[in-house]
C-alpha atoms as a PDB file:
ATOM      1  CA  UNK A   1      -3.837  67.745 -28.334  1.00  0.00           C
ATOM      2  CA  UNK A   2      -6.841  69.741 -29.492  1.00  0.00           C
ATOM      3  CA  UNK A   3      -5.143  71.388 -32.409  1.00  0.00           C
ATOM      4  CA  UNK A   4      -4.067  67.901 -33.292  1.00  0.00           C
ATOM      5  CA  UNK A   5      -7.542  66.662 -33.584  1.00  0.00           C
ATOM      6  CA  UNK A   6      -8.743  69.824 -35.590  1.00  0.00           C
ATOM      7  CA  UNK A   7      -5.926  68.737 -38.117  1.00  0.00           C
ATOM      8  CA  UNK A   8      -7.329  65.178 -38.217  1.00  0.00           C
ATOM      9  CA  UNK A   9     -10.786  66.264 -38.642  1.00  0.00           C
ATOM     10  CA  UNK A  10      -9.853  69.153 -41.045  1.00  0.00           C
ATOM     11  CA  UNK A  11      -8.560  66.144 -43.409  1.00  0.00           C
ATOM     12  CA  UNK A  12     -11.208  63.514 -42.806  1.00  0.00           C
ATOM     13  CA  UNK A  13     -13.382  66.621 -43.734  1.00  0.00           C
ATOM     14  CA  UNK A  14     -11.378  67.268 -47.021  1.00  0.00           C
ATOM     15  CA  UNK A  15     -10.922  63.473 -48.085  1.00  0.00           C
ATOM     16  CA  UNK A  16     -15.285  63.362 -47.447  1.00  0.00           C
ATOM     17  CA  UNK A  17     -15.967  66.666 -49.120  1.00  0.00           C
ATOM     18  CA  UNK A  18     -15.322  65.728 -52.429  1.00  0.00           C
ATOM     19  CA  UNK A  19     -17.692  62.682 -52.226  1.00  0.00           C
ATOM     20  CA  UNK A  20     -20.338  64.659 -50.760  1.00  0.00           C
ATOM     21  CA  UNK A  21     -20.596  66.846 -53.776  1.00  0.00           C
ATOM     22  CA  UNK A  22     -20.756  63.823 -55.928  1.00  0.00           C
ATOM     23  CA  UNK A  23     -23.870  62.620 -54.413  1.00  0.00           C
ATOM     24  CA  UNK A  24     -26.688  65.643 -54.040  1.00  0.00           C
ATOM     25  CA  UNK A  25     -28.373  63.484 -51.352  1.00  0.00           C
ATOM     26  CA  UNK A  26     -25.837  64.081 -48.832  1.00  0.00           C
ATOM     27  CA  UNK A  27     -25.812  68.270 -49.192  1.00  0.00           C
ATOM     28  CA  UNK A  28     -26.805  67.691 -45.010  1.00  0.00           C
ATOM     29  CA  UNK A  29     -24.073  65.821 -44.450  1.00  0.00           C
ATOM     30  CA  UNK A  30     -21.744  68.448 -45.883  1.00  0.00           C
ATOM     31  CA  UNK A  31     -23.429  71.375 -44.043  1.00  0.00           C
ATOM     32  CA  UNK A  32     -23.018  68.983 -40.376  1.00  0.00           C
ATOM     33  CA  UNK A  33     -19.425  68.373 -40.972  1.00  0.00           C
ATOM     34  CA  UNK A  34     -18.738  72.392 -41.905  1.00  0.00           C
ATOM     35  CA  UNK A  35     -21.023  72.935 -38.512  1.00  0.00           C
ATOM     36  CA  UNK A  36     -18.732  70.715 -36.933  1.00  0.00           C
ATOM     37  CA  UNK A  37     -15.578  71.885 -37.571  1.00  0.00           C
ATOM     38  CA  UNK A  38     -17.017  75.240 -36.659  1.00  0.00           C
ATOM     39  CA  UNK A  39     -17.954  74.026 -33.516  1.00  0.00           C
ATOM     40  CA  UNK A  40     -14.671  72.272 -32.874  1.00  0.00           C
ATOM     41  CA  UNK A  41     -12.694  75.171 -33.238  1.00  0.00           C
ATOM     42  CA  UNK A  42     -14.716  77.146 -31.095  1.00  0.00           C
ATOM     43  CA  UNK A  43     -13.915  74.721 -28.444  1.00  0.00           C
ATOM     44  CA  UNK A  44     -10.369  74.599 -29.022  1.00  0.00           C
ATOM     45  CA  UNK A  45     -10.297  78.536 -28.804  1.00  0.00           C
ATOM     46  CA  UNK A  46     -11.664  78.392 -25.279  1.00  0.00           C
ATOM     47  CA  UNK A  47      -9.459  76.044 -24.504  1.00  0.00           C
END
């Protein structure tokens, strides 16, 4: 279940990345998702 959701937000991440770096507004944006995905994994490690 988790690594399913890691997948999902590993490709939501990957489909948004790309318009991130279009826009230099949104460099936060990019650096939360990365965070989260960090984070995520972490959790799915422990679990």
């Amino acid at each position: 279940m988790c690594l399913f959701v890691t997948i999902i937000r590993f490709l939501f991440a990957f489909l948004l990345c790309p318009l991130i770096q279009g826009s230099k507004l949104n460099q936060n944006s990019e650096k939360k998702i990365v965070e989260e995905l960090v984070l995520l994994m972490l959790f799915c490690g422990t679990d």
